[in-house]
PDB file of N, CA and C in Angstrom:
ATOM      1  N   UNK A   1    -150.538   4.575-106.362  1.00  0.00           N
ATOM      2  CA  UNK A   1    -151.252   3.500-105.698  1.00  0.00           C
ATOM      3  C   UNK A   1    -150.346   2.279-105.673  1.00  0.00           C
ATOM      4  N   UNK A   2    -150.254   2.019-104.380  1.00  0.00           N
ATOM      5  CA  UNK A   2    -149.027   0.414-104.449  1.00  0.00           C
ATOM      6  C   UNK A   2    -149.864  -0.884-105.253  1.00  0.00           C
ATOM      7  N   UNK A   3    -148.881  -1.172-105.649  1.00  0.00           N
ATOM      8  CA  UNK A   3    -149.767  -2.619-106.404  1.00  0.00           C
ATOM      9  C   UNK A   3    -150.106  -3.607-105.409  1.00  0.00           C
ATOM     10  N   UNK A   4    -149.854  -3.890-104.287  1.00  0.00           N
ATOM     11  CA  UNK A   4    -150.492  -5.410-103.529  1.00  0.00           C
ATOM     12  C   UNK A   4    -152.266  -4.194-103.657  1.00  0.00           C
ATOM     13  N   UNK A   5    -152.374  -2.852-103.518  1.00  0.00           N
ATOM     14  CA  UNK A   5    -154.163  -2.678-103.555  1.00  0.00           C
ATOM     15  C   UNK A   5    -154.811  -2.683-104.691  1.00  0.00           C
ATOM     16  N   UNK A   6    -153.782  -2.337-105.747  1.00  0.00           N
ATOM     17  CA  UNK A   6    -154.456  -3.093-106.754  1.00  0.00           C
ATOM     18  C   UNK A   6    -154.825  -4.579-107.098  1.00  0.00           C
ATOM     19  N   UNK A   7    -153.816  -5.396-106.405  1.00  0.00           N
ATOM     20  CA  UNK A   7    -154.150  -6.751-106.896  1.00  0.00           C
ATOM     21  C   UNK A   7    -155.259  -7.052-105.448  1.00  0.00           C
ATOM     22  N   UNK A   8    -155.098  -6.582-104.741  1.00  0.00           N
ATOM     23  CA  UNK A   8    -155.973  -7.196-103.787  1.00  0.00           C
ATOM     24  C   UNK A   8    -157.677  -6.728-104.215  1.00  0.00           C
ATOM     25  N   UNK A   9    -157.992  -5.150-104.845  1.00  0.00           N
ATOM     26  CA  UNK A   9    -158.829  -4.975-105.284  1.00  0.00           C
ATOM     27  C   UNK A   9    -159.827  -6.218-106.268  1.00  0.00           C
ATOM     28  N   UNK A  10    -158.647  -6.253-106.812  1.00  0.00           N
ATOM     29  CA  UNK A  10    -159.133  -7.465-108.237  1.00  0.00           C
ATOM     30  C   UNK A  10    -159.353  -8.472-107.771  1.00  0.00           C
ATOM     31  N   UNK A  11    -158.853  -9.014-106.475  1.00  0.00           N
ATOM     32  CA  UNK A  11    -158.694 -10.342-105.793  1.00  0.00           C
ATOM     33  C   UNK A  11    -160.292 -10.245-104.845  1.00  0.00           C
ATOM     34  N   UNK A  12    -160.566  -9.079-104.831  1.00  0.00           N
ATOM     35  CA  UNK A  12    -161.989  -9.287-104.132  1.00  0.00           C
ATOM     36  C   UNK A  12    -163.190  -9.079-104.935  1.00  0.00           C
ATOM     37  N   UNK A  13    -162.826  -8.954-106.374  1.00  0.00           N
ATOM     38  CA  UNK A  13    -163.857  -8.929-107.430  1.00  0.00           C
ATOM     39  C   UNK A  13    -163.919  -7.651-108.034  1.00  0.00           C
ATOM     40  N   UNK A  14    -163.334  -6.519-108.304  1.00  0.00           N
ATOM     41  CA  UNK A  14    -163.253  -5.023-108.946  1.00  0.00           C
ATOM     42  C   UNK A  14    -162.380  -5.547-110.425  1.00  0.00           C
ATOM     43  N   UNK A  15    -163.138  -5.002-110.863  1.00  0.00           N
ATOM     44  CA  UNK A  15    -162.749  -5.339-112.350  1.00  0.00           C
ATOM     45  C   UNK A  15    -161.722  -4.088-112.620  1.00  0.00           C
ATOM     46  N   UNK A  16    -160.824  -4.118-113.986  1.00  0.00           N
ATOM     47  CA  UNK A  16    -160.368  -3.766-114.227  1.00  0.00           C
ATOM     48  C   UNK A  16    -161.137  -2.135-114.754  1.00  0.00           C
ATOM     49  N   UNK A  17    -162.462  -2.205-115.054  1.00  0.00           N
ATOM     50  CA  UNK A  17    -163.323  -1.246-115.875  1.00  0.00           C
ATOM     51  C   UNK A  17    -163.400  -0.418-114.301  1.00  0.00           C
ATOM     52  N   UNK A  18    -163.830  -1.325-113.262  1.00  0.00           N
ATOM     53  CA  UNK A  18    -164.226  -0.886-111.969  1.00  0.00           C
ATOM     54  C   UNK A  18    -163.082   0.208-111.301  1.00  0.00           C
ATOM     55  N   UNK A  19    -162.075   0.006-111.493  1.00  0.00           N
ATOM     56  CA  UNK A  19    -160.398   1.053-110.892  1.00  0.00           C
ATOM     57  C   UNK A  19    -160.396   2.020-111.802  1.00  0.00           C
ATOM     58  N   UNK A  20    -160.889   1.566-113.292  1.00  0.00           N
ATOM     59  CA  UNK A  20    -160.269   2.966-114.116  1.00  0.00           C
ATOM     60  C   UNK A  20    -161.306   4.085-113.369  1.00  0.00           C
ATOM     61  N   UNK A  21    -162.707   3.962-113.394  1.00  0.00           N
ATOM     62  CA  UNK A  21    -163.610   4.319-112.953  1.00  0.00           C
ATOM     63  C   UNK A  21    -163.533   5.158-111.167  1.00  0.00           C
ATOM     64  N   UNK A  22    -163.180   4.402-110.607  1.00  0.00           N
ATOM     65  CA  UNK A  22    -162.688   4.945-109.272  1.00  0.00           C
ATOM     66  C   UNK A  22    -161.620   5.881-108.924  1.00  0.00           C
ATOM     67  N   UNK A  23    -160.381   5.424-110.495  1.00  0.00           N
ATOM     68  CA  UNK A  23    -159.382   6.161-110.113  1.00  0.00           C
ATOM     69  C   UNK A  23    -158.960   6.410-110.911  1.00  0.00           C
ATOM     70  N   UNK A  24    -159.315   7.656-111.748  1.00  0.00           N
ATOM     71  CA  UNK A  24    -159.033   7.941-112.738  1.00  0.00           C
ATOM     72  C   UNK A  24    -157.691   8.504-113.154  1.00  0.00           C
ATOM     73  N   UNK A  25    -157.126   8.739-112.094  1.00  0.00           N
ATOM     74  CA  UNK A  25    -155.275   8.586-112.794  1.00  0.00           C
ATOM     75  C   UNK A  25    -154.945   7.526-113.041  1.00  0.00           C
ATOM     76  N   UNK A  26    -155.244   6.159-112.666  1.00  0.00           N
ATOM     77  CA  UNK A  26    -155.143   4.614-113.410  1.00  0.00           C
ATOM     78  C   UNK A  26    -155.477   4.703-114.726  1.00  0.00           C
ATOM     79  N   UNK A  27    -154.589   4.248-115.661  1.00  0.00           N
ATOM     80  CA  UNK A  27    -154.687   3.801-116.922  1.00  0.00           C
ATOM     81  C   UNK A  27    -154.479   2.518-116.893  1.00  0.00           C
ATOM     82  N   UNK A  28    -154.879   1.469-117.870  1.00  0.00           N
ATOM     83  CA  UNK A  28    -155.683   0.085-117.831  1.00  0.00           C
ATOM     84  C   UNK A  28    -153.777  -0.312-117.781  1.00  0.00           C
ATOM     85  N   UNK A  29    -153.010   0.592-118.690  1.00  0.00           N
ATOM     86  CA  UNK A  29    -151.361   0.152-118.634  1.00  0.00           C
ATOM     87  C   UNK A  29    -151.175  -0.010-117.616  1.00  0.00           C
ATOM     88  N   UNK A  30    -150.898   0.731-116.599  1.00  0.00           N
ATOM     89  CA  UNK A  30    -150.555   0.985-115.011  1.00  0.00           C
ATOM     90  C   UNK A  30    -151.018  -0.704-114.299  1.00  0.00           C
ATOM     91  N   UNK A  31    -152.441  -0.717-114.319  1.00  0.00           N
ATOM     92  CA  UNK A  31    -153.265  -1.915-113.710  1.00  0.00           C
ATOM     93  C   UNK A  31    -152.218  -3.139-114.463  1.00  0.00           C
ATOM     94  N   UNK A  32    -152.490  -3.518-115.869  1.00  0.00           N
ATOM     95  CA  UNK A  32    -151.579  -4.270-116.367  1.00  0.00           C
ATOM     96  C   UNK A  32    -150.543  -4.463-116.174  1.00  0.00           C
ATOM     97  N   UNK A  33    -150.022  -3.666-115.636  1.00  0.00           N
ATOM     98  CA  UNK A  33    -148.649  -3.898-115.221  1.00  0.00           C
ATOM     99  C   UNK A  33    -148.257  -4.403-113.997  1.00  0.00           C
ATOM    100  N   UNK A  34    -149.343  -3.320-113.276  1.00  0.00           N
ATOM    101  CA  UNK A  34    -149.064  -3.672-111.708  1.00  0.00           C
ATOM    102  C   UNK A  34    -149.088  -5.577-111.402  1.00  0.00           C
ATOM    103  N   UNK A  35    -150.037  -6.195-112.494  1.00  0.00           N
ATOM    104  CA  UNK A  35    -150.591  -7.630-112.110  1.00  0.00           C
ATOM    105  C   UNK A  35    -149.388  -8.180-112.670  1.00  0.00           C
ATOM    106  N   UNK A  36    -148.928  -8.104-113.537  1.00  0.00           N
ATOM    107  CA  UNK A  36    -147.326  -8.433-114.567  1.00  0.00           C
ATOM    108  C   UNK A  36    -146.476  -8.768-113.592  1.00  0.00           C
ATOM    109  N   UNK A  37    -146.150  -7.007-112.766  1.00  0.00           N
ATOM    110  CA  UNK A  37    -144.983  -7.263-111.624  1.00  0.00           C
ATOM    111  C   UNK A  37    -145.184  -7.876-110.522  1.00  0.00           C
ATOM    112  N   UNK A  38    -146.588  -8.060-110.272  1.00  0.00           N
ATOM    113  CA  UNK A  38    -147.403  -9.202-109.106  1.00  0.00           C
ATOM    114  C   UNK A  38    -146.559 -10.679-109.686  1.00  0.00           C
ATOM    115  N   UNK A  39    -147.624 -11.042-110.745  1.00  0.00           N
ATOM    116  CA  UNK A  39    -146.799 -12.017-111.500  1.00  0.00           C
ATOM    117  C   UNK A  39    -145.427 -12.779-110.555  1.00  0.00           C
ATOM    118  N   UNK A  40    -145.235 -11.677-111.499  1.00  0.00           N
ATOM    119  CA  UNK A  40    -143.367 -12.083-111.659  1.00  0.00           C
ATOM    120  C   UNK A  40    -142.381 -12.388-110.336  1.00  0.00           C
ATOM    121  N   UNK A  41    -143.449 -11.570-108.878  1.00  0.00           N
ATOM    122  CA  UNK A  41    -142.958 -11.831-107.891  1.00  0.00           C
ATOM    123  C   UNK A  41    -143.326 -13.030-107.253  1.00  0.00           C
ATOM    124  N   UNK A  42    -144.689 -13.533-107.930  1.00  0.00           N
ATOM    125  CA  UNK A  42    -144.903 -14.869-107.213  1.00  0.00           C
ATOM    126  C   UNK A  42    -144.558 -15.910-107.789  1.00  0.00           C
ATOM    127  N   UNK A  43    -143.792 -15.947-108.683  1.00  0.00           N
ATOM    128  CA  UNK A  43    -143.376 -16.608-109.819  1.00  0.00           C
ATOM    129  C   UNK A  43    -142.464 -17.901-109.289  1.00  0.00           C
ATOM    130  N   UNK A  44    -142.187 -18.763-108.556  1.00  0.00           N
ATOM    131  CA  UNK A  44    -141.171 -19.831-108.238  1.00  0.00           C
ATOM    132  C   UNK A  44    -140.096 -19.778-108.650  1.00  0.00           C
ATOM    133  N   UNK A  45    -138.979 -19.821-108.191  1.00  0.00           N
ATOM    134  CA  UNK A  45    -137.359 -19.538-108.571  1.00  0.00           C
ATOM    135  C   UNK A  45    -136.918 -21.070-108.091  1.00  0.00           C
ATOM    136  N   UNK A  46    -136.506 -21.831-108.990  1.00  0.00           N
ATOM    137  CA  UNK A  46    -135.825 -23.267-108.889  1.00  0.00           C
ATOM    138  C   UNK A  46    -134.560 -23.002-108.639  1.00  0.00           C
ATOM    139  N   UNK A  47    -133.965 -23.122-107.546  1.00  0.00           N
ATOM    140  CA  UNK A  47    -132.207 -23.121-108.055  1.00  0.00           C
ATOM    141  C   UNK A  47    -131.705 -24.806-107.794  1.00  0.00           C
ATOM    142  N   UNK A  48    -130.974 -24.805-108.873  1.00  0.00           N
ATOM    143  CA  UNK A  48    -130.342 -26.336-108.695  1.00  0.00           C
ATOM    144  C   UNK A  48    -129.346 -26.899-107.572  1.00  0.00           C
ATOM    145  N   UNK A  49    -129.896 -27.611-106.936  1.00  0.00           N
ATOM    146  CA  UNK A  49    -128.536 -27.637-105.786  1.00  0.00           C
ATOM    147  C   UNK A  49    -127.278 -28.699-106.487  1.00  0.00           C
ATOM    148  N   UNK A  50    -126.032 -28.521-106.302  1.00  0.00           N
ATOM    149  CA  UNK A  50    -124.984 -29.083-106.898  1.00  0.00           C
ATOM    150  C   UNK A  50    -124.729 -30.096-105.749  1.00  0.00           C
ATOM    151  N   UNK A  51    -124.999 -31.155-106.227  1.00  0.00           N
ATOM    152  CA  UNK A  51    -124.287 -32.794-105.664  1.00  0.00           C
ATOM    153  C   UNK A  51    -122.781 -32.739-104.992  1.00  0.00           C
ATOM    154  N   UNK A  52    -122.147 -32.745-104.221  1.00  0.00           N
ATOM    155  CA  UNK A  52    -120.874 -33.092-103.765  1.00  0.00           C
ATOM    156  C   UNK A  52    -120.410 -34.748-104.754  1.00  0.00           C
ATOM    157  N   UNK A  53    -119.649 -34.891-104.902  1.00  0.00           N
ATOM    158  CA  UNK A  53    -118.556 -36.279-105.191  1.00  0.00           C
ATOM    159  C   UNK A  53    -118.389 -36.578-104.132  1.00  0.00           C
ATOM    160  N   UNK A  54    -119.276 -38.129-103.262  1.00  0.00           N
ATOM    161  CA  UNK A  54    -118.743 -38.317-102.501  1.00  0.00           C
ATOM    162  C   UNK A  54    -117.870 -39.617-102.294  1.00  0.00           C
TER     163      UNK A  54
END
């Protein structure tokens, strides 16, 4: 199962109890994770821009 349907599941109110239940090859790890690597992709990346000497 790709993770944007898992997070979108959860994003429309399906609980975590609600997927194990539906899909029982999901383990609560899998779900946890999938939201982790959600996470991490929406996560903001700062890069510093370097000043010239002018």
């Amino acid at each position: 199962m790709p993770v944007h349907q898992i997070v979108r599941m959860m994003a429309n109110g399906d609980t975590v109890e609600d997927l194990l239940a539906e899909y029982p090859y999901l383990s609560r790890e899998d779900i946890m994770a999938s939201l982790d690597y959600a996470a991490g992709l929406a996560e903001e990346q700062v890069t510093p821009i370097e000043v010239a000497n002018l």
